[in-house]
Each structure stands twice: as structure tokens, then as C-alpha cells.
PDB file of N, CA and C in Angstrom:
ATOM      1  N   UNK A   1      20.987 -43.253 -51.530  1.00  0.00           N
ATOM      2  CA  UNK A   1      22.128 -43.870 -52.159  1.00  0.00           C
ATOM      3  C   UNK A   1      23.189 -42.823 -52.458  1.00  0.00           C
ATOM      4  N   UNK A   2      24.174 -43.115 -52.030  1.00  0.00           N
ATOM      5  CA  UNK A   2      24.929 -42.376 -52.825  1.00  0.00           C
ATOM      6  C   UNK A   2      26.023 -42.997 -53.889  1.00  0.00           C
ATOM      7  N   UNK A   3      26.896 -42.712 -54.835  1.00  0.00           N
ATOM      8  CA  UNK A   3      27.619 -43.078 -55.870  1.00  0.00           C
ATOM      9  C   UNK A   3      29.046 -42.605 -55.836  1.00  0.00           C
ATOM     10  N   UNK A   4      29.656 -43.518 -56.600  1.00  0.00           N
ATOM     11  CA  UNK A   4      31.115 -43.265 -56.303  1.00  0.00           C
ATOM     12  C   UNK A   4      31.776 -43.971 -58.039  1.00  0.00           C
ATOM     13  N   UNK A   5      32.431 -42.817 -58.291  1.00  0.00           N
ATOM     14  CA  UNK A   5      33.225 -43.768 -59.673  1.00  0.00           C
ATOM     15  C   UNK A   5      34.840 -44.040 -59.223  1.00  0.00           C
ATOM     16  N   UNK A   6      35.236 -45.283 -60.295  1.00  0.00           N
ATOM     17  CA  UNK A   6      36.507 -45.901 -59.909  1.00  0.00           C
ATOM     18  C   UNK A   6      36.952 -44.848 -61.163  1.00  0.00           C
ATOM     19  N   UNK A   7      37.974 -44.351 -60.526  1.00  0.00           N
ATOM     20  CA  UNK A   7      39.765 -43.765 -61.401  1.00  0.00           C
ATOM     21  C   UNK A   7      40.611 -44.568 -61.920  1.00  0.00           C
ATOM     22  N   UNK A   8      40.914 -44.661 -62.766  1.00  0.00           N
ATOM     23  CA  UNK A   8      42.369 -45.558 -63.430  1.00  0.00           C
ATOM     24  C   UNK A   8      43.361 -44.198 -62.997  1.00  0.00           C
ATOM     25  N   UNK A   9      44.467 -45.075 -63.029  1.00  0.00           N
ATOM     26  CA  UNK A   9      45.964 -44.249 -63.020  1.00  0.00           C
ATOM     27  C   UNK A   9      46.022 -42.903 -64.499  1.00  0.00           C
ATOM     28  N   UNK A  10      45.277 -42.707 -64.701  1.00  0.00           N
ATOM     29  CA  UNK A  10      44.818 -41.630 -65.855  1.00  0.00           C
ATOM     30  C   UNK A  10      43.942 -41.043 -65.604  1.00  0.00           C
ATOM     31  N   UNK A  11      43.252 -41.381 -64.944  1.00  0.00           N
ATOM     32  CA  UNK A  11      42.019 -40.357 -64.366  1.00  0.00           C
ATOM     33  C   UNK A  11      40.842 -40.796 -65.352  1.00  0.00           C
ATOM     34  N   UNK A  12      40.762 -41.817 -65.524  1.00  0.00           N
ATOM     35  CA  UNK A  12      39.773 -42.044 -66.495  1.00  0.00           C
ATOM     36  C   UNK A  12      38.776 -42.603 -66.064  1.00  0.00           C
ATOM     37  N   UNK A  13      37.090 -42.832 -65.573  1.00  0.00           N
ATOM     38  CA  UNK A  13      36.819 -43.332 -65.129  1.00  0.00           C
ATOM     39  C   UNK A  13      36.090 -44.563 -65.400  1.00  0.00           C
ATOM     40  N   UNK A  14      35.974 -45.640 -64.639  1.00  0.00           N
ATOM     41  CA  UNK A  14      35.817 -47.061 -65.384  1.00  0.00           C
ATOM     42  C   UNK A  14      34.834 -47.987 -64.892  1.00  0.00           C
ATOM     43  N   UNK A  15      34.266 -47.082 -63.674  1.00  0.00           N
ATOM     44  CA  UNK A  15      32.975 -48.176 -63.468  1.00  0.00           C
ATOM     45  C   UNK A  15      32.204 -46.988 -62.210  1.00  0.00           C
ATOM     46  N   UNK A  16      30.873 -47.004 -62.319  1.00  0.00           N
ATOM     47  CA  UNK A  16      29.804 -46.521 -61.081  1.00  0.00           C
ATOM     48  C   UNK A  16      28.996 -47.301 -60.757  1.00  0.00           C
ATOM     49  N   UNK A  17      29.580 -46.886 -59.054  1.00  0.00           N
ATOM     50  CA  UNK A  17      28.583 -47.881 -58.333  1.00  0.00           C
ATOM     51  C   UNK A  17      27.801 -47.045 -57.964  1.00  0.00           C
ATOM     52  N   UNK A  18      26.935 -47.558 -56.609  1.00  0.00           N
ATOM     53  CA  UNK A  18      25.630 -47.262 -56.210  1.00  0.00           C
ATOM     54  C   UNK A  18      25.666 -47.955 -54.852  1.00  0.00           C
ATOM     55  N   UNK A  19      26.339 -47.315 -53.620  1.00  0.00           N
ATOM     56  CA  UNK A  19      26.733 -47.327 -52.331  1.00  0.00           C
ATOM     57  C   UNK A  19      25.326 -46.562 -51.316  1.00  0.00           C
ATOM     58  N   UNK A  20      24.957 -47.504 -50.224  1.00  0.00           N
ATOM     59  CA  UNK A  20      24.346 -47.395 -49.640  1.00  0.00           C
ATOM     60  C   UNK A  20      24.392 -46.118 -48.531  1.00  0.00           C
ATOM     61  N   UNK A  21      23.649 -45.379 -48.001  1.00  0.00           N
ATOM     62  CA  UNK A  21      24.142 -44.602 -47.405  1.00  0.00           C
ATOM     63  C   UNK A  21      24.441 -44.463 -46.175  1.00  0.00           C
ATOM     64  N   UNK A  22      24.199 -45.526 -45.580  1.00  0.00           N
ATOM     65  CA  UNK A  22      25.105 -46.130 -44.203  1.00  0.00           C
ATOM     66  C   UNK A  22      26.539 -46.656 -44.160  1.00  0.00           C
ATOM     67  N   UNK A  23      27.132 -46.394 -45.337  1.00  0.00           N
ATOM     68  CA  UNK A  23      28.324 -46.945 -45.236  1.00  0.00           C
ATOM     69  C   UNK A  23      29.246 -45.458 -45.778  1.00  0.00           C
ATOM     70  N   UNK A  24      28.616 -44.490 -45.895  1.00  0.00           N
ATOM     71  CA  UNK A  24      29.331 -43.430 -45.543  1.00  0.00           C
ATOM     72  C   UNK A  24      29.263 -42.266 -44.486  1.00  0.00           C
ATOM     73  N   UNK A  25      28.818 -43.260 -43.289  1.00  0.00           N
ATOM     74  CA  UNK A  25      28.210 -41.726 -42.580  1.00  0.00           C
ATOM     75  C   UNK A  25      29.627 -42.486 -41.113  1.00  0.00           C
ATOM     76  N   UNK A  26      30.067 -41.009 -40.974  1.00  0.00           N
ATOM     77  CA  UNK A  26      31.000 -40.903 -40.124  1.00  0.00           C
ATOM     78  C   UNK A  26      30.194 -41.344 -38.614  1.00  0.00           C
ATOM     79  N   UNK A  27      30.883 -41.199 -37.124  1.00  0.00           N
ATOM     80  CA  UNK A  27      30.305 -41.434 -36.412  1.00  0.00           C
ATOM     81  C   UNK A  27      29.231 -40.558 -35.461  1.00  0.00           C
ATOM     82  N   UNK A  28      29.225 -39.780 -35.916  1.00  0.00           N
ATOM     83  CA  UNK A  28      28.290 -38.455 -35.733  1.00  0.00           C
ATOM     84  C   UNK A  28      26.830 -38.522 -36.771  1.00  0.00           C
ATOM     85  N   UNK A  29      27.236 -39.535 -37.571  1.00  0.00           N
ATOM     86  CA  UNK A  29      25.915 -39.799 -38.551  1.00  0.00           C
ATOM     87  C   UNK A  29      25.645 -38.728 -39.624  1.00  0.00           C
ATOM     88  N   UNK A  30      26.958 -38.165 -40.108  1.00  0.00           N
ATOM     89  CA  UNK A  30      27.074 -37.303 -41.368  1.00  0.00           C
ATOM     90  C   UNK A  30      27.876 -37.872 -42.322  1.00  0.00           C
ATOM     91  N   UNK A  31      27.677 -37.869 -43.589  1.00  0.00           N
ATOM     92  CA  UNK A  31      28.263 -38.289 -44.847  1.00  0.00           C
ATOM     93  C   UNK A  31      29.051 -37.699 -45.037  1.00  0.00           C
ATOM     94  N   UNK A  32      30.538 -38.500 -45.187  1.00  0.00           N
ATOM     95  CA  UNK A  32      31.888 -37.964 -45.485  1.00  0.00           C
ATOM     96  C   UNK A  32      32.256 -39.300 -46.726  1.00  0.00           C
ATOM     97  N   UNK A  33      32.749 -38.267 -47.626  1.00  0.00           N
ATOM     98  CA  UNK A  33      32.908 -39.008 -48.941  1.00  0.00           C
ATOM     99  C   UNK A  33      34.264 -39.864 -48.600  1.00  0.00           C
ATOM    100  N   UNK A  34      35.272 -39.797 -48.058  1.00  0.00           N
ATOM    101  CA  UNK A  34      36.283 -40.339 -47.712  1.00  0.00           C
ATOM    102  C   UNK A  34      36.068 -42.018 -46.605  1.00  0.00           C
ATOM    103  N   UNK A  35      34.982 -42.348 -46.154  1.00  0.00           N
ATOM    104  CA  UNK A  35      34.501 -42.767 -45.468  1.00  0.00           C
ATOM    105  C   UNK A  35      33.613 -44.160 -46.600  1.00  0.00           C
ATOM    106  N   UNK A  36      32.583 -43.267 -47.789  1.00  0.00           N
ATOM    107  CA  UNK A  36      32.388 -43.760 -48.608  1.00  0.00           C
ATOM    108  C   UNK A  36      33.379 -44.548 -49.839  1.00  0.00           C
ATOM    109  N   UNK A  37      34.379 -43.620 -49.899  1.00  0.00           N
ATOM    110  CA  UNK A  37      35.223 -44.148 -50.868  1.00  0.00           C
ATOM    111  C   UNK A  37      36.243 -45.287 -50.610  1.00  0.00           C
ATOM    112  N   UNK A  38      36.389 -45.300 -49.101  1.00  0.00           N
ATOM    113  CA  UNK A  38      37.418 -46.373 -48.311  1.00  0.00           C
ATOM    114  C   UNK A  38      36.208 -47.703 -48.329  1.00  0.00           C
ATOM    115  N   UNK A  39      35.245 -47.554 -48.082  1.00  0.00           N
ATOM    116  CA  UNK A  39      33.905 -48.568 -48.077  1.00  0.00           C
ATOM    117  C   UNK A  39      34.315 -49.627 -49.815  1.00  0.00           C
ATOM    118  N   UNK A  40      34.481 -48.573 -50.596  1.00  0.00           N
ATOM    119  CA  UNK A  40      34.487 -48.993 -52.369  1.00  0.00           C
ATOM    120  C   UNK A  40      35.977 -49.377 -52.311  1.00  0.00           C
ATOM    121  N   UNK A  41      36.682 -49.096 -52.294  1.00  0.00           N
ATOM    122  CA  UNK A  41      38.470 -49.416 -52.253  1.00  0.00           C
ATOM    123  C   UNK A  41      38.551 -50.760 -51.834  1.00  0.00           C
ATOM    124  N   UNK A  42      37.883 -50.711 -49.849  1.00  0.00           N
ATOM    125  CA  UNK A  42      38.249 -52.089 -49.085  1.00  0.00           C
ATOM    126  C   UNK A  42      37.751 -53.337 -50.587  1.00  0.00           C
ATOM    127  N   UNK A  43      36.573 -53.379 -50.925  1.00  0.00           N
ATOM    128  CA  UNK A  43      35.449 -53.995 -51.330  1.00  0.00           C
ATOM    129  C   UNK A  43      36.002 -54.188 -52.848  1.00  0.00           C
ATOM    130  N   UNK A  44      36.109 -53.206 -53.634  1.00  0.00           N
ATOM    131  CA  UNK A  44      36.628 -53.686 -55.268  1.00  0.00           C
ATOM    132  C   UNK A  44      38.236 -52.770 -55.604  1.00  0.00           C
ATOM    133  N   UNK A  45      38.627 -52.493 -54.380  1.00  0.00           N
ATOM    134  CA  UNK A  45      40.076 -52.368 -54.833  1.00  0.00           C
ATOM    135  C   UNK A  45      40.218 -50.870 -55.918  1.00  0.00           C
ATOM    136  N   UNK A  46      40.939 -50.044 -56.440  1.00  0.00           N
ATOM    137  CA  UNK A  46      41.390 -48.880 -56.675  1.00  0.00           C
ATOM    138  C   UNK A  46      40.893 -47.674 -55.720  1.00  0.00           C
ATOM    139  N   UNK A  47      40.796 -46.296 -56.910  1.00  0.00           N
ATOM    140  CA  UNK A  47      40.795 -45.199 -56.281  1.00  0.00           C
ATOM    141  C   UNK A  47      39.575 -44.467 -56.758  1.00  0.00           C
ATOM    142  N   UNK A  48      38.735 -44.419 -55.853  1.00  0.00           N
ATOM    143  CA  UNK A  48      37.013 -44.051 -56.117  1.00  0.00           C
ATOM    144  C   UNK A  48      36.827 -42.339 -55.799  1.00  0.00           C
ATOM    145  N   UNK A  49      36.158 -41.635 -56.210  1.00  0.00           N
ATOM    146  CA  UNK A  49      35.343 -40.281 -56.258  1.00  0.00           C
ATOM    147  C   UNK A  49      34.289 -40.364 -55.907  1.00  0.00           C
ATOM    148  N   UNK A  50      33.664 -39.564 -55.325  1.00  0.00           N
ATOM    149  CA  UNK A  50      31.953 -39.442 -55.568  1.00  0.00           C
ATOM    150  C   UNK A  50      31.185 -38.818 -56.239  1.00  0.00           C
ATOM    151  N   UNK A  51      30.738 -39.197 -56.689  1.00  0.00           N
ATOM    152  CA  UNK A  51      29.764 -38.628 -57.956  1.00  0.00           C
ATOM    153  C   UNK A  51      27.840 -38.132 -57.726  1.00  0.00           C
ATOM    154  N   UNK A  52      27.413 -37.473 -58.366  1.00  0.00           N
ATOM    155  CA  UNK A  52      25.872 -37.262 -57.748  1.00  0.00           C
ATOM    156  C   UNK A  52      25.083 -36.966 -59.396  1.00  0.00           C
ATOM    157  N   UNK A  53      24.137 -37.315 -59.150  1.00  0.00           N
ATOM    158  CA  UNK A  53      23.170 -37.279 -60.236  1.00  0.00           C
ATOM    159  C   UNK A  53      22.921 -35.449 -60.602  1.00  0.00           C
ATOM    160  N   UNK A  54      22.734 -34.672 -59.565  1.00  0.00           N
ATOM    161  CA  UNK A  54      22.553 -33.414 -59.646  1.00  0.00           C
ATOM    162  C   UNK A  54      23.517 -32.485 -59.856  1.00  0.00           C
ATOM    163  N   UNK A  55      24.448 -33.300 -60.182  1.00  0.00           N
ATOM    164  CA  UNK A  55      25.810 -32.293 -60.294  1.00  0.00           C
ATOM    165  C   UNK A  55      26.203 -31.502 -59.012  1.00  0.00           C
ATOM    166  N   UNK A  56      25.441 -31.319 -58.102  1.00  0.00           N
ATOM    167  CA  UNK A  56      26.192 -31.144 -57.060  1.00  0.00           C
ATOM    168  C   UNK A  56      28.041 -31.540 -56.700  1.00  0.00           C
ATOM    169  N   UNK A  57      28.098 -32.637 -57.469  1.00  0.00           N
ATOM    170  CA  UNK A  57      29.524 -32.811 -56.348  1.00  0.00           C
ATOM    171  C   UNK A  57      29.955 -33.148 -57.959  1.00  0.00           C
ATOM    172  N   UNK A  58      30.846 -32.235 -58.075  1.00  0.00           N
ATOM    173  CA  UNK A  58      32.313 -32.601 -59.219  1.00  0.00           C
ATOM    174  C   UNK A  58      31.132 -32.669 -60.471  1.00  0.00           C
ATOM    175  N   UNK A  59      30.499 -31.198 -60.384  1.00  0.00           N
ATOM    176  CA  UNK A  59      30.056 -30.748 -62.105  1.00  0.00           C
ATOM    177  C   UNK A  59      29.183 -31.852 -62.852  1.00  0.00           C
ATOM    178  N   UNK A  60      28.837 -33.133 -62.415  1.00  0.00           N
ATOM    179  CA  UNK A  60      28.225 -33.816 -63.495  1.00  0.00           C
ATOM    180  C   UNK A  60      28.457 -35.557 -62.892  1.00  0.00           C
ATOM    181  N   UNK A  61      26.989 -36.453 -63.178  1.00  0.00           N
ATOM    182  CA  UNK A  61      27.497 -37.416 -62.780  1.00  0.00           C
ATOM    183  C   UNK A  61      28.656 -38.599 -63.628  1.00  0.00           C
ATOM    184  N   UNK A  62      28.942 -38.749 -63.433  1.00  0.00           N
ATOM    185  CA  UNK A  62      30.631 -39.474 -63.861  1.00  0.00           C
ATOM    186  C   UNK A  62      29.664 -40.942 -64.892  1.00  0.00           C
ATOM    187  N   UNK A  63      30.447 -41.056 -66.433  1.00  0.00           N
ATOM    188  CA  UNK A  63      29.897 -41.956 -66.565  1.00  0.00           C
ATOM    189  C   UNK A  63      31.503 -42.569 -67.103  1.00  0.00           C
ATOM    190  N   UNK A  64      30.967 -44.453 -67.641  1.00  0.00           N
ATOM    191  CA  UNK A  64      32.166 -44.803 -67.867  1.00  0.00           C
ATOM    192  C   UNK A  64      32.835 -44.266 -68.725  1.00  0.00           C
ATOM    193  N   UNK A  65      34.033 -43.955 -68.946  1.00  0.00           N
ATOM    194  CA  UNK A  65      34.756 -43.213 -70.084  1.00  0.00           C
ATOM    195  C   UNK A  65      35.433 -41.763 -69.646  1.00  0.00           C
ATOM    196  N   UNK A  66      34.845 -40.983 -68.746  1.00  0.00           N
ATOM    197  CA  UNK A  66      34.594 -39.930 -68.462  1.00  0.00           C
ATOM    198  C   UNK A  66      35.814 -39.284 -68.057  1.00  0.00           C
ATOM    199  N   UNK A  67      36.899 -38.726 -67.863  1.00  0.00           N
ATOM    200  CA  UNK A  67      37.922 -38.066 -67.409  1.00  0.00           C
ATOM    201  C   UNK A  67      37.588 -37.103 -66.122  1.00  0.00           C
ATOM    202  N   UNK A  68      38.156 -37.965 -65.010  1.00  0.00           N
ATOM    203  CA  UNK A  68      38.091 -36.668 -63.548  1.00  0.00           C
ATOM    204  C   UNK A  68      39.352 -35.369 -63.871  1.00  0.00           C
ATOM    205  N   UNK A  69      39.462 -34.143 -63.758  1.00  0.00           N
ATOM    206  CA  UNK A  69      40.102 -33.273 -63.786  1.00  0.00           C
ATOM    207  C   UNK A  69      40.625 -32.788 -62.386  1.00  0.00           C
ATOM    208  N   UNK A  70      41.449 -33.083 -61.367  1.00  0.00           N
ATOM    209  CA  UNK A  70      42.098 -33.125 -60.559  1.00  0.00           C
ATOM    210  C   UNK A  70      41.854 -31.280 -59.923  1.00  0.00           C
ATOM    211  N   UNK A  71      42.530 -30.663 -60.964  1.00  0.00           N
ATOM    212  CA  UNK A  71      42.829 -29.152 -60.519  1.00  0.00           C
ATOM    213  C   UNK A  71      40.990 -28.536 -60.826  1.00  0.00           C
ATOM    214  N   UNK A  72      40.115 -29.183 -61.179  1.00  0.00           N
ATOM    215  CA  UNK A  72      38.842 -28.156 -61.159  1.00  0.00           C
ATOM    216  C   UNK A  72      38.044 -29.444 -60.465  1.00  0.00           C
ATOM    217  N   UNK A  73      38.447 -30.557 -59.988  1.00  0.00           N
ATOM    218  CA  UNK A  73      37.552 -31.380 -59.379  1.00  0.00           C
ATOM    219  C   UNK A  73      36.715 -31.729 -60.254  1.00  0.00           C
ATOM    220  N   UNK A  74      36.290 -32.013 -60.686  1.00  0.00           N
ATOM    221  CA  UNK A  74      35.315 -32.388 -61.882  1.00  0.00           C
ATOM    222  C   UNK A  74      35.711 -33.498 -62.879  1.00  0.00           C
ATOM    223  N   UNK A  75      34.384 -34.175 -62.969  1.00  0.00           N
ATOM    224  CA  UNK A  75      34.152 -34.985 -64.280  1.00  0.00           C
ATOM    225  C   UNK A  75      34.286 -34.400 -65.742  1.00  0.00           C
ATOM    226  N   UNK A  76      34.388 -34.663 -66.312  1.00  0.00           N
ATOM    227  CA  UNK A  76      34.009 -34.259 -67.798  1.00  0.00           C
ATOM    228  C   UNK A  76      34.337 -35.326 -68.746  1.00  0.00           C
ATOM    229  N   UNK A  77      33.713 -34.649 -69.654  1.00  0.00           N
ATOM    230  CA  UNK A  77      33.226 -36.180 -70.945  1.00  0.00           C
ATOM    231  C   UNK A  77      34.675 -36.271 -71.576  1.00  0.00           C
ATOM    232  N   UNK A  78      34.842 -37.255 -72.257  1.00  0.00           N
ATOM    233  CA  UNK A  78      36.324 -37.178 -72.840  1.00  0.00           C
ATOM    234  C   UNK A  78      35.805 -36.577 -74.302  1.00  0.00           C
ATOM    235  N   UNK A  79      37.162 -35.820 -75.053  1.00  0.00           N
ATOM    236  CA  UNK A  79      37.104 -35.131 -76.010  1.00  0.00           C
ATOM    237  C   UNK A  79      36.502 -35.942 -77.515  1.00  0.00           C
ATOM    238  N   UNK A  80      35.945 -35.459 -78.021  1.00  0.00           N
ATOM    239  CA  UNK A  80      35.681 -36.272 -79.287  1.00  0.00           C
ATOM    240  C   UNK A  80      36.213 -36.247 -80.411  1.00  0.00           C
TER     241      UNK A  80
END
């Protein structure tokens, strides 16, 4: 599986899904997140990221609430 969170026009994020992993694999049969994220867009409309449980991709997995940071790529929690 892989995962993808929706962005608001603030960078805020507002919902994670849980995308199959045939619907991001280019035609060479490698996973391209751009591929995945057009899959989530066509399907529920805005502007999706990918996210990973291991922090691998963008520091941390994205939960609702969460602020993407553009210039370090990354999730992070919103301030308290």
C-alpha cells in the first residue's frame, strides 16, 4: 500500500488515504509518486503528497491536522 495526504490551499493536511500499489507504478512497473497522486486528485479531487509510515518520504507520516512545509518537504505537527 502506499499513502497519500490531501493539502488544503494552506498546506494543511486534511485527510489519508491508503492507495493500492498498482495504481502508482509507472509503465516500467516502478512507483512514481506523481502517478500515485494524479490516481487520488482524478478520484477525490485536490492536491495530494505521499506520505509513509517509516518516515522515509517527507520526515513523518502525515496525520489530519498536520502542516506540509514546502521548502524542507516535510510534514510536521502543527504548533501547540
Amino acid at each position: 500500500m502506499a499513502y497519500f495526504a490531501q493539502i488544503n490551499e494552506t498546506n494543511v493536511v486534511q485527510r489519508v488515504i491508503a492507495v493500492n500499489d498498482a495504481e502508482c507504478l509507472d509503465q516500467y512497473g516502478n512507483e512514481n509518486e506523481a502517478i500515485g497522486a494524479l490516481f487520488c486528485h482524478n478520484l477525490l479531487g485536490g492536491t495530494w503528497l505521499q506520505t509513509s509510515f517509516n518516515a522515509r518520504i517527507r520526515g513523518k507520516f502525515a496525520g489530519i491536522g498536520d502542516i506540509y512545509d514546502p521548502t524542507t518537504d516535510t510534514f510536521n505537527s502543527p504548533p501547540e
